[in-house]
Structure formats: structure tokens, C-alpha cells
PDB file of N, CA and C in Angstrom:
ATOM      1  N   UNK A   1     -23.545 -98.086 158.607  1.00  0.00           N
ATOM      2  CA  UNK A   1     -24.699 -98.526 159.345  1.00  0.00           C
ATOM      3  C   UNK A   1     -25.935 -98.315 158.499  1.00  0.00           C
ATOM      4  N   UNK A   2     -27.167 -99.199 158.345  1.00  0.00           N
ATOM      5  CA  UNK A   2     -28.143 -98.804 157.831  1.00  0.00           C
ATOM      6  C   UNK A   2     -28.958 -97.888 158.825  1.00  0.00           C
ATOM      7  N   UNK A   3     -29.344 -96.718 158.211  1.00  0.00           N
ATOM      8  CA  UNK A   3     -29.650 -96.041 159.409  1.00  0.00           C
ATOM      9  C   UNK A   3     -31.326 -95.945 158.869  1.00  0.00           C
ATOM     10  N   UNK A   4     -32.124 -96.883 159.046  1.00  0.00           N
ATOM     11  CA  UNK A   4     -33.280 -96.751 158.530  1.00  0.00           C
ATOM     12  C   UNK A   4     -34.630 -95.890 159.294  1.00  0.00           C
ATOM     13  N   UNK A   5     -34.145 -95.598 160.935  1.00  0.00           N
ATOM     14  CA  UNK A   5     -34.756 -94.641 161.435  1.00  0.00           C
ATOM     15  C   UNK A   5     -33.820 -94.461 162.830  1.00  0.00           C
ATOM     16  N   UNK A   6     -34.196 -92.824 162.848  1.00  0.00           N
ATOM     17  CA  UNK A   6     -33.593 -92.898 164.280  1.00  0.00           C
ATOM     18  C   UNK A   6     -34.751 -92.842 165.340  1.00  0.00           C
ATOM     19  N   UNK A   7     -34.922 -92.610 166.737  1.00  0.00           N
ATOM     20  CA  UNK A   7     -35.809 -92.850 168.167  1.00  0.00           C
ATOM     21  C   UNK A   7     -35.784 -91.609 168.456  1.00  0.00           C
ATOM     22  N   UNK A   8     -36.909 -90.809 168.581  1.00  0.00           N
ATOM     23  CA  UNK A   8     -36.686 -89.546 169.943  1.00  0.00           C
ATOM     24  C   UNK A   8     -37.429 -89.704 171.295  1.00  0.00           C
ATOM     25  N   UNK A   9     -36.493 -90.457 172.193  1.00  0.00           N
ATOM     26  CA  UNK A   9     -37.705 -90.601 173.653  1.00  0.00           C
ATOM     27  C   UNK A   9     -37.874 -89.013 174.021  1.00  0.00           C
ATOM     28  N   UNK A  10     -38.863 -89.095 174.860  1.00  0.00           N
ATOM     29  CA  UNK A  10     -39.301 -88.240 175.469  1.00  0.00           C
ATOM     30  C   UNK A  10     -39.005 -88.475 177.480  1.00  0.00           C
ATOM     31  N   UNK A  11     -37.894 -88.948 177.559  1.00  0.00           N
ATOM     32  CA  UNK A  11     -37.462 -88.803 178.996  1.00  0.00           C
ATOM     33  C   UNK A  11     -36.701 -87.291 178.740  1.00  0.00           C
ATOM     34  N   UNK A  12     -36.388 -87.047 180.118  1.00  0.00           N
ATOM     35  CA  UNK A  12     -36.322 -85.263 180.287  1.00  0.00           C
ATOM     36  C   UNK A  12     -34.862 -85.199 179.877  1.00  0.00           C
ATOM     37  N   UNK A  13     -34.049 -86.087 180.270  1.00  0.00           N
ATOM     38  CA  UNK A  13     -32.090 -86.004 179.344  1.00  0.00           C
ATOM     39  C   UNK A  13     -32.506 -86.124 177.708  1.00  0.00           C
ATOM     40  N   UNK A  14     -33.233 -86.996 176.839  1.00  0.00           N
ATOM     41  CA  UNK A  14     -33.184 -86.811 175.405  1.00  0.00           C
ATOM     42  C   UNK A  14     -33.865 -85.854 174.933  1.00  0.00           C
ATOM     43  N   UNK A  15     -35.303 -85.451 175.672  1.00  0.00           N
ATOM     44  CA  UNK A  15     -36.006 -84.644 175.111  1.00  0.00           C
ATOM     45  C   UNK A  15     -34.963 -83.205 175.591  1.00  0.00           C
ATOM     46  N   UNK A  16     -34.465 -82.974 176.355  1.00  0.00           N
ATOM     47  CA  UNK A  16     -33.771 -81.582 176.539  1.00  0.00           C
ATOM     48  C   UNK A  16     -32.630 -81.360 175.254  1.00  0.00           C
ATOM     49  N   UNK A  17     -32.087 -82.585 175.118  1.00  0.00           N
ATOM     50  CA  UNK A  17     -30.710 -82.592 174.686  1.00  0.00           C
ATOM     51  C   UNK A  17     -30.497 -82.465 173.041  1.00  0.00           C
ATOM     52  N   UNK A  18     -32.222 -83.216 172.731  1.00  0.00           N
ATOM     53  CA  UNK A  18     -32.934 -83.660 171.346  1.00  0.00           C
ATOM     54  C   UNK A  18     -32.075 -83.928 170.876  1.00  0.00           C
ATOM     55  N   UNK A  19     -31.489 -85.247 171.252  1.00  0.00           N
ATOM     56  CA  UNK A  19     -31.133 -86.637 170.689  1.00  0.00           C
ATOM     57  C   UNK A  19     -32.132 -87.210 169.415  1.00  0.00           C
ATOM     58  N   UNK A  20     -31.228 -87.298 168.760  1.00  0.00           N
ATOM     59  CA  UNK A  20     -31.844 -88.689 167.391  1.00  0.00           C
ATOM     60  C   UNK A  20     -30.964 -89.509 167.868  1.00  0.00           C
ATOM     61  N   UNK A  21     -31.576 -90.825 168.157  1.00  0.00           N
ATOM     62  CA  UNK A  21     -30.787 -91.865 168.448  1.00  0.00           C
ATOM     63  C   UNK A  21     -31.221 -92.893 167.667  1.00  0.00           C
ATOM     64  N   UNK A  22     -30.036 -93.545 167.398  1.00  0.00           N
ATOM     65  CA  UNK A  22     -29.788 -95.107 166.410  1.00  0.00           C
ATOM     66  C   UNK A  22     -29.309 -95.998 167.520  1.00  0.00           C
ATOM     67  N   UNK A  23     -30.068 -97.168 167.749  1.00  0.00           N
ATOM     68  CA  UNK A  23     -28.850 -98.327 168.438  1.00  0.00           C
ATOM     69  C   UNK A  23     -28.045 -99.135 167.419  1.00  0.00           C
ATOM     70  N   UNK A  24     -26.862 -99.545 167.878  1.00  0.00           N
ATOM     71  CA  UNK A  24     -26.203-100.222 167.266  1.00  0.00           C
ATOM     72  C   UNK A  24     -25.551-101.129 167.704  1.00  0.00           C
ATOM     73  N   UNK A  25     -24.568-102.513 167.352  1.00  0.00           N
ATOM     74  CA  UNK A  25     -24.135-103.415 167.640  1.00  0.00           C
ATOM     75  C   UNK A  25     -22.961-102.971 168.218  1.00  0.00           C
ATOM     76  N   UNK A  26     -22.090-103.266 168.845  1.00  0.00           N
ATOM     77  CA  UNK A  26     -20.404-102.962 169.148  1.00  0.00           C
ATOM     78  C   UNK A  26     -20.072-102.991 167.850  1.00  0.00           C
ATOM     79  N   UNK A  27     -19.600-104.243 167.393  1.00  0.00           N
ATOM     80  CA  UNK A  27     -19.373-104.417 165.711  1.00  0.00           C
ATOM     81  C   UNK A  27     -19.797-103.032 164.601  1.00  0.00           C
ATOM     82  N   UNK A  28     -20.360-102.537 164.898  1.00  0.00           N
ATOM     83  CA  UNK A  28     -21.275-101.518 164.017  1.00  0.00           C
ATOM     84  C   UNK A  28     -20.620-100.382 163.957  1.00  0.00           C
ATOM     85  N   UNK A  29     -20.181 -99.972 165.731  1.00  0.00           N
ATOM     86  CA  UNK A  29     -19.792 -98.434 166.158  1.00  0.00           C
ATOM     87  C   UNK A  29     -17.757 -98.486 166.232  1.00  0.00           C
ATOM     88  N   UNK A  30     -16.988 -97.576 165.648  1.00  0.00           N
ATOM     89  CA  UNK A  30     -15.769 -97.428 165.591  1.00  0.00           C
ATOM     90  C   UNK A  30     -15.567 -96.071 166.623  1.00  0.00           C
ATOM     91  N   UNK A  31     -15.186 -96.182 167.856  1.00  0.00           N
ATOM     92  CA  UNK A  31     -15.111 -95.089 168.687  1.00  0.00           C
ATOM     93  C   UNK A  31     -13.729 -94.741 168.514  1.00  0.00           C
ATOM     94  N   UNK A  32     -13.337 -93.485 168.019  1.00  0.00           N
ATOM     95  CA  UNK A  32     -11.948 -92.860 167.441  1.00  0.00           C
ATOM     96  C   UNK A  32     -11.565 -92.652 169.111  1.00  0.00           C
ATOM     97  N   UNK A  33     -12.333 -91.860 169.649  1.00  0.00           N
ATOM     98  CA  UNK A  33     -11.881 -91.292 170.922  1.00  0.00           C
ATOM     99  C   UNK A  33     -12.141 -92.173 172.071  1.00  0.00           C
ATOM    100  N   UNK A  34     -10.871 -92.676 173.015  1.00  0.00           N
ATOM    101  CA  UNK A  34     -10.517 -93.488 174.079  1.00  0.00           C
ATOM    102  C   UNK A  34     -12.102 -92.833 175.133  1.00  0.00           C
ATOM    103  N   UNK A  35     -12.143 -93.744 175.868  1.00  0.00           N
ATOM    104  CA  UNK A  35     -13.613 -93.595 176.592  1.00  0.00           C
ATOM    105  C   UNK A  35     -13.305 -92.994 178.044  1.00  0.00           C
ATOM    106  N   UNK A  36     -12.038 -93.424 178.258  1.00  0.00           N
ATOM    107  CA  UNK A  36     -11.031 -92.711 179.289  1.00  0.00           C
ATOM    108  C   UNK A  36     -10.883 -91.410 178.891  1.00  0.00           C
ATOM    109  N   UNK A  37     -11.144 -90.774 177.868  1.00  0.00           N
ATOM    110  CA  UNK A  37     -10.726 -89.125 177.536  1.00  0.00           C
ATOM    111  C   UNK A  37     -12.498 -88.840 177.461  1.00  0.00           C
ATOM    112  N   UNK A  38     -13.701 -89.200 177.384  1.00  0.00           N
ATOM    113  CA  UNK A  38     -14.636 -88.858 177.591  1.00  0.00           C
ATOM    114  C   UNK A  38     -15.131 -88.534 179.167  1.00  0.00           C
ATOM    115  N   UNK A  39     -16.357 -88.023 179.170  1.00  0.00           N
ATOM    116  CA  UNK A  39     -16.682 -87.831 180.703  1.00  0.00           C
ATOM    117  C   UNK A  39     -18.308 -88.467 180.557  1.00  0.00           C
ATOM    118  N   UNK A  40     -18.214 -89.702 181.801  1.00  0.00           N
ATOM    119  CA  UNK A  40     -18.781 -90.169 181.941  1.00  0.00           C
ATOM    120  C   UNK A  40     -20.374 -89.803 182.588  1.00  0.00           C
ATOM    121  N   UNK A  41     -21.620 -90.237 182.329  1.00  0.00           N
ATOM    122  CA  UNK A  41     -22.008 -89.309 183.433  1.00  0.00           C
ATOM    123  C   UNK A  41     -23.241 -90.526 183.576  1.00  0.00           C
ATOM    124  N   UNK A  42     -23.719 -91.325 184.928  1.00  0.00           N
ATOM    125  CA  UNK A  42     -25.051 -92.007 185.025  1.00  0.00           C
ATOM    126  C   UNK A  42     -25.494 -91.399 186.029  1.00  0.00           C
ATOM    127  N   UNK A  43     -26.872 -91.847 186.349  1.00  0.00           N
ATOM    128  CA  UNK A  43     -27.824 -91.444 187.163  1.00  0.00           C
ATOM    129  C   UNK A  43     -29.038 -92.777 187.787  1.00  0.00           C
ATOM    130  N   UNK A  44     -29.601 -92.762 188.352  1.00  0.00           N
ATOM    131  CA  UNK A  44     -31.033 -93.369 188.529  1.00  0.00           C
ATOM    132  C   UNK A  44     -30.421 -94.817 189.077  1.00  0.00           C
ATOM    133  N   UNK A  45     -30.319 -95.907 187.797  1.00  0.00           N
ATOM    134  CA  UNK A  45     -30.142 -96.974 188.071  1.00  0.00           C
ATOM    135  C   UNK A  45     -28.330 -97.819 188.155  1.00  0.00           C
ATOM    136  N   UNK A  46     -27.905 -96.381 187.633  1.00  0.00           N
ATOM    137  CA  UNK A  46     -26.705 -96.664 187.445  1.00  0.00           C
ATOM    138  C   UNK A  46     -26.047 -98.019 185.410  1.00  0.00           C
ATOM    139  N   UNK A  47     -27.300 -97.837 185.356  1.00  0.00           N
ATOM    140  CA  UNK A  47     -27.415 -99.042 184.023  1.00  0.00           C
ATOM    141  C   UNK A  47     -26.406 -98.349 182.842  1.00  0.00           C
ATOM    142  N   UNK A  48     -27.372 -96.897 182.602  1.00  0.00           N
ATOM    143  CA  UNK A  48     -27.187 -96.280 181.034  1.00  0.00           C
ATOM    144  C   UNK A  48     -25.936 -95.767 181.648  1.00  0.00           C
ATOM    145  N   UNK A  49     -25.138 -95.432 180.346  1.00  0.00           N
ATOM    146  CA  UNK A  49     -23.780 -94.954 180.218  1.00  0.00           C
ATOM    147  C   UNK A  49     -23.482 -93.748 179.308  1.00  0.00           C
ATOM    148  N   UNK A  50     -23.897 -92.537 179.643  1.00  0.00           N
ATOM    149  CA  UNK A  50     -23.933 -91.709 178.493  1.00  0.00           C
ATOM    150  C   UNK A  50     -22.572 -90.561 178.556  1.00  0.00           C
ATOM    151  N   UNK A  51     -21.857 -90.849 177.482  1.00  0.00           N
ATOM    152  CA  UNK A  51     -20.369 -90.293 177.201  1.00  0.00           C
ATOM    153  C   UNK A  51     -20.452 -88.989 176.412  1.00  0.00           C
ATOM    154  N   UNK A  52     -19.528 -87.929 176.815  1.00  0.00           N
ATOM    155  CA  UNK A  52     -19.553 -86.535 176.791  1.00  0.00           C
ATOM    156  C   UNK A  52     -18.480 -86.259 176.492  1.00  0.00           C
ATOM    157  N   UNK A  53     -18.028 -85.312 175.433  1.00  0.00           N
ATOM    158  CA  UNK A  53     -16.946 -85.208 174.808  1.00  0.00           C
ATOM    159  C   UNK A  53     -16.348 -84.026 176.007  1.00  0.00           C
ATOM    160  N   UNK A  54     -15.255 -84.195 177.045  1.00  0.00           N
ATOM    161  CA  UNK A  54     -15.001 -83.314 177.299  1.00  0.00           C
ATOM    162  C   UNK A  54     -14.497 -81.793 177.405  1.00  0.00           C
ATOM    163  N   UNK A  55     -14.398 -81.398 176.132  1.00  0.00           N
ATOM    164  CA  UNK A  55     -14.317 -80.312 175.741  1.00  0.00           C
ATOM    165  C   UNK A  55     -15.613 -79.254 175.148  1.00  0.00           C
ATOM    166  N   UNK A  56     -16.194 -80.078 174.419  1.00  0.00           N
ATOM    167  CA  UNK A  56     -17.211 -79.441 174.093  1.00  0.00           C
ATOM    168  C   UNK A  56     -18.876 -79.411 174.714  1.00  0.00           C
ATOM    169  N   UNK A  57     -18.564 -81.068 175.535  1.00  0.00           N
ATOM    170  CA  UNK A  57     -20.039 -81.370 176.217  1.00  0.00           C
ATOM    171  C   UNK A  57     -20.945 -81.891 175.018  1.00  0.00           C
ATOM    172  N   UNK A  58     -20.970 -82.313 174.397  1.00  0.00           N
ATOM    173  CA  UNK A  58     -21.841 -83.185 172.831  1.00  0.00           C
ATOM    174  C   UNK A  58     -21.753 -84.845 173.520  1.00  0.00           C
ATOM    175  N   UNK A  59     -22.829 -84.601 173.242  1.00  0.00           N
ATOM    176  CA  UNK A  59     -22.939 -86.581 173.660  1.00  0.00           C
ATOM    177  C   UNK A  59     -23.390 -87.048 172.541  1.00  0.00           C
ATOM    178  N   UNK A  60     -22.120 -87.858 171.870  1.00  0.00           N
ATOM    179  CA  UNK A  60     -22.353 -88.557 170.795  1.00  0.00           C
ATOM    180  C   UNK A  60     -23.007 -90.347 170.286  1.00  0.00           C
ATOM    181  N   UNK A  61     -22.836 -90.328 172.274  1.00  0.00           N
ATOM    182  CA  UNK A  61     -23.196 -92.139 171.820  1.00  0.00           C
ATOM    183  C   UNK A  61     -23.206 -92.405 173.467  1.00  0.00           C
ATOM    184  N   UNK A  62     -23.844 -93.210 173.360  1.00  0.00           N
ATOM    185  CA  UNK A  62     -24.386 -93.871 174.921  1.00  0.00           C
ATOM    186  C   UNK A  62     -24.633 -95.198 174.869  1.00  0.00           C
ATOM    187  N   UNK A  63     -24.781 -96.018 176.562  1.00  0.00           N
ATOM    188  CA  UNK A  63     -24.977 -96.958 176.731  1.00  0.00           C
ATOM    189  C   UNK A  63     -26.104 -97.445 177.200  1.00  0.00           C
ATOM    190  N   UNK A  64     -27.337 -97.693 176.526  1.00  0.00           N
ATOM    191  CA  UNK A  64     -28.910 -97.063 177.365  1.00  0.00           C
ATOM    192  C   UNK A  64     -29.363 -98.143 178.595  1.00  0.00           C
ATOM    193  N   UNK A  65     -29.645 -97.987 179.090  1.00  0.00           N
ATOM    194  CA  UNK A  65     -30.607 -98.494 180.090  1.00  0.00           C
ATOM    195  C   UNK A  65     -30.914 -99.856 179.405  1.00  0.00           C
ATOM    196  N   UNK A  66     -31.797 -99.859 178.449  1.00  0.00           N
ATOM    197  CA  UNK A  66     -32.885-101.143 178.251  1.00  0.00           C
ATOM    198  C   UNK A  66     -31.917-101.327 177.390  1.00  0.00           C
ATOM    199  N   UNK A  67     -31.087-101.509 176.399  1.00  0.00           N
ATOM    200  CA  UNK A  67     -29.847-102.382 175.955  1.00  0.00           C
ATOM    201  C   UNK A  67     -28.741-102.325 176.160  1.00  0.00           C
ATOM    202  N   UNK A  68     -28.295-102.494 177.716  1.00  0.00           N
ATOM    203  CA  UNK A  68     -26.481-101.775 178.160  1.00  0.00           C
ATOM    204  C   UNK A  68     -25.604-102.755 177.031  1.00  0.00           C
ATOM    205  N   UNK A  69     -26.255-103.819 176.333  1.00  0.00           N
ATOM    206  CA  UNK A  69     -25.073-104.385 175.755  1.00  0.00           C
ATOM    207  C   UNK A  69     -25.060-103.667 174.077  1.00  0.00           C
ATOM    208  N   UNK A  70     -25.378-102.407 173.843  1.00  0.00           N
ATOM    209  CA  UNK A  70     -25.707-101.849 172.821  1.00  0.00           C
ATOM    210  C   UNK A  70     -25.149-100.967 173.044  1.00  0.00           C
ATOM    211  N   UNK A  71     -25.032-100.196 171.549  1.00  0.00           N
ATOM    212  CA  UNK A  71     -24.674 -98.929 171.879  1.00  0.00           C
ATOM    213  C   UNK A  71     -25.739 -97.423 171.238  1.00  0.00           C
ATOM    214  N   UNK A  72     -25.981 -96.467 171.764  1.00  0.00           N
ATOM    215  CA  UNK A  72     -26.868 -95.637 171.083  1.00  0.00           C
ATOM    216  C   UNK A  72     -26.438 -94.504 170.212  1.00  0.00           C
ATOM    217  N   UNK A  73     -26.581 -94.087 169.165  1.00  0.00           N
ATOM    218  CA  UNK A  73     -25.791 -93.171 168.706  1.00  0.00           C
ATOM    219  C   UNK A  73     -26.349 -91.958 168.490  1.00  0.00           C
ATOM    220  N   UNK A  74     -26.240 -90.395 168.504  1.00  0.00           N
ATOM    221  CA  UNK A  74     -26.889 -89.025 168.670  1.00  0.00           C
ATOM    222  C   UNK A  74     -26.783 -88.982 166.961  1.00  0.00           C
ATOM    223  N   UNK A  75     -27.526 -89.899 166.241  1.00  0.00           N
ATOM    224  CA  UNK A  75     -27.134 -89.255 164.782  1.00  0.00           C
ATOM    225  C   UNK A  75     -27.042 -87.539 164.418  1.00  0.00           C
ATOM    226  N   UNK A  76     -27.381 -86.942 165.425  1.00  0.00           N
ATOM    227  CA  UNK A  76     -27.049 -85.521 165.253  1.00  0.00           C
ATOM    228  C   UNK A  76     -25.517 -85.146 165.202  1.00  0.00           C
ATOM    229  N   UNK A  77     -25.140 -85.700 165.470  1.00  0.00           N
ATOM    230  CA  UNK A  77     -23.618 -85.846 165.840  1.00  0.00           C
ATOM    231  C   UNK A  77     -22.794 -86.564 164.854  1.00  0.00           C
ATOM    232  N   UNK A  78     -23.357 -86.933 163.440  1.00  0.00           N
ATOM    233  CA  UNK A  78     -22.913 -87.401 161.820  1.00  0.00           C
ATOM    234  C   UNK A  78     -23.286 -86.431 161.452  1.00  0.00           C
ATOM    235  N   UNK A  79     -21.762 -86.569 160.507  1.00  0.00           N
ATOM    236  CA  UNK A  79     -21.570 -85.513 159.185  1.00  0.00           C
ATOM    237  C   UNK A  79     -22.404 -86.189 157.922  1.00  0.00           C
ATOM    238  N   UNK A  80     -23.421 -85.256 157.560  1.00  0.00           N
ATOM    239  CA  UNK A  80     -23.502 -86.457 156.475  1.00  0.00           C
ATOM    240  C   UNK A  80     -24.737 -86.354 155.965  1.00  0.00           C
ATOM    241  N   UNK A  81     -25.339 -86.586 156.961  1.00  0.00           N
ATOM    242  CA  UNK A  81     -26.649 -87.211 157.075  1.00  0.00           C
ATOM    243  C   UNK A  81     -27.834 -86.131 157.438  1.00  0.00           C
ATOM    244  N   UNK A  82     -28.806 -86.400 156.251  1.00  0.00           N
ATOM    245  CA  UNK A  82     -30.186 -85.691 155.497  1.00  0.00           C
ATOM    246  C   UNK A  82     -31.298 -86.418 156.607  1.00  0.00           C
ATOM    247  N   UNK A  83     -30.864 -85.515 157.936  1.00  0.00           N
ATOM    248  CA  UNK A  83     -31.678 -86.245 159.194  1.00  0.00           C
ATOM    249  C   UNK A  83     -33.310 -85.741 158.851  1.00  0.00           C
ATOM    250  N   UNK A  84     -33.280 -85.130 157.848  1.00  0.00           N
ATOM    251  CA  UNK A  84     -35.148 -85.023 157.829  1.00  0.00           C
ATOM    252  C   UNK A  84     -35.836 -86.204 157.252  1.00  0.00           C
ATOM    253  N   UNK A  85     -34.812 -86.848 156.192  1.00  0.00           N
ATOM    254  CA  UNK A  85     -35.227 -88.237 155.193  1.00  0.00           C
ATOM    255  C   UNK A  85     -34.892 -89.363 156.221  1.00  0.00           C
ATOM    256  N   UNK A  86     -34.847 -89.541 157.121  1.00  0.00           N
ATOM    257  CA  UNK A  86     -34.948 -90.577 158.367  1.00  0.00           C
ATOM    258  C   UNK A  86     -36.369 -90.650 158.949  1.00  0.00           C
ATOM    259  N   UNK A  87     -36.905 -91.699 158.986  1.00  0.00           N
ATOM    260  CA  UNK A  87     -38.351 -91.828 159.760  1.00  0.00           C
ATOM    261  C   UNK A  87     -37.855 -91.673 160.837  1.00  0.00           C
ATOM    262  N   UNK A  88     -39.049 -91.120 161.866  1.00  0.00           N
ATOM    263  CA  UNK A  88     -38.353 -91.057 163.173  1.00  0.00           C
ATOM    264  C   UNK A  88     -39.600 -92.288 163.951  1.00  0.00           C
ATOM    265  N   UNK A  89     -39.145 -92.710 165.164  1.00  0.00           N
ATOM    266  CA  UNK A  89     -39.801 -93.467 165.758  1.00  0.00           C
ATOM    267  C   UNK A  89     -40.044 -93.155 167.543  1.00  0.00           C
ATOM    268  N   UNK A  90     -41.111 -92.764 167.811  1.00  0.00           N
ATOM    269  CA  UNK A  90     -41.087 -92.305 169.383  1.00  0.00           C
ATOM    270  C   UNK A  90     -40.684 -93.486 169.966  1.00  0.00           C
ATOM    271  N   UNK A  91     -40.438 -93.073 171.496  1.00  0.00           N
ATOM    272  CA  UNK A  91     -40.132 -93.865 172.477  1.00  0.00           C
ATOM    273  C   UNK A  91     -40.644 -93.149 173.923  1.00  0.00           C
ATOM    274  N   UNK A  92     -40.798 -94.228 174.957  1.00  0.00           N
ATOM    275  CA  UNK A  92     -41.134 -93.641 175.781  1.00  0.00           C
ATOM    276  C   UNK A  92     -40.520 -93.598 177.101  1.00  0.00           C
ATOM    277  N   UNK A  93     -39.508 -93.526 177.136  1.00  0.00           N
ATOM    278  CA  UNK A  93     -38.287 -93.338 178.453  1.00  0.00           C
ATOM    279  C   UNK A  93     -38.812 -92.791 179.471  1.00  0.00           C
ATOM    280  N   UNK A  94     -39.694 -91.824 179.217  1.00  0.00           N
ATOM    281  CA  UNK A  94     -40.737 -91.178 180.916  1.00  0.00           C
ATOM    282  C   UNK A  94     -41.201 -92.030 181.438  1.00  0.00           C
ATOM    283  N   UNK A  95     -41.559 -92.701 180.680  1.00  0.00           N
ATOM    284  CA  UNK A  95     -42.953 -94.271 181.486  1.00  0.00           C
ATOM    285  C   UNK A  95     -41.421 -95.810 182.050  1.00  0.00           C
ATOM    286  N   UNK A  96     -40.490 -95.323 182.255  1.00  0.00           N
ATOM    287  CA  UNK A  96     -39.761 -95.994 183.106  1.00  0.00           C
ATOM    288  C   UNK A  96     -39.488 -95.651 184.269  1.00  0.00           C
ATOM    289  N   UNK A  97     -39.235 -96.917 185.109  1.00  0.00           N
ATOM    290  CA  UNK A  97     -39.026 -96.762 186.314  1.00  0.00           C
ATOM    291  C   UNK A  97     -37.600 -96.526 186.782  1.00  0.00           C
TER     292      UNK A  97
END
């Protein structure tokens, strides 16, 4: 993936959880682990889809609200990756309804 910046909203689930998030295409994301062995969890509008590894509780990737046909990824949650050399880009998830 080019990961040229990740998002930190400031709604009260990312800002608690401090998510770096990347969206990505389906095409983009390879989910090793069946979505049936994750634990599901929505709220509010019922839209976003945010998946929880059930053993450990790490949410590695979600289905957000304003792009359900996307996927979001916790780049905190890559091995790898020099998350300080990522621009980051705010967002504002509080100011939704």
C-alpha cells in the first residue's frame, strides 16, 4: 500500500484507542483472519464496522461510517512501519451526526 499519510479523528472511539488510520480499497487489504473469528462491534448508525481480534481486543481495520465501501486500517497494528515519517492528517469524526 502506499501509505503516504495516515488520519487521527478526534471522535471519542479513535481518539481513546489512538488509531492511525489509512483507508484502503478491498483490492488493497489481504485479511489473513476469517471475519467470523473476529468480534464485531457497531454503534450509533449502525454504518461503521469496526473488527476486534478476539483474543487480544486490537482493532486492526474497520469499516467507517463515511466510506462503508472501504476499508480503514490501525497502521499501528503494521510491523514495519517508521509511523513518525508518516504525515499525519486530522479528521473530524466529533462534528458528525
Amino acid at each position: 500500500m502506499d501509505l503516504d499519510h495516515v488520519r487521527v479523528c478526534d471522535c471519542t472511539l479513535c481518539r481513546k484507542r489512538g488509531a492511525l488510520n489509512h483507508r484502503v480499497n478491498d483490492s488493497d487489504l489481504r485479511i489473513l483472519t476469517s471475519l467470523d473469528d473476529m468480534t464485531l462491534y457497531q454503534w450509533h448508525t449502525r454504518t461503521a464496522r469496526d473488527y476486534f481480534c478476539a483474543s487480544c481486543g486490537i482493532l486492526p481495520f474497520r469499516r467507517p461510517r463515511t466510506a462503508p465501501e472501504m476499508w480503514t486500517v490501525n497502521v499501528r497494528c503494521l510491523d514495519g512501519v517508521d509511523l513518525d515519517a508518516i504525515p499525519v492528517s486530522r479528521v473530524h469524526g466529533s462534528r458528525l451526526d
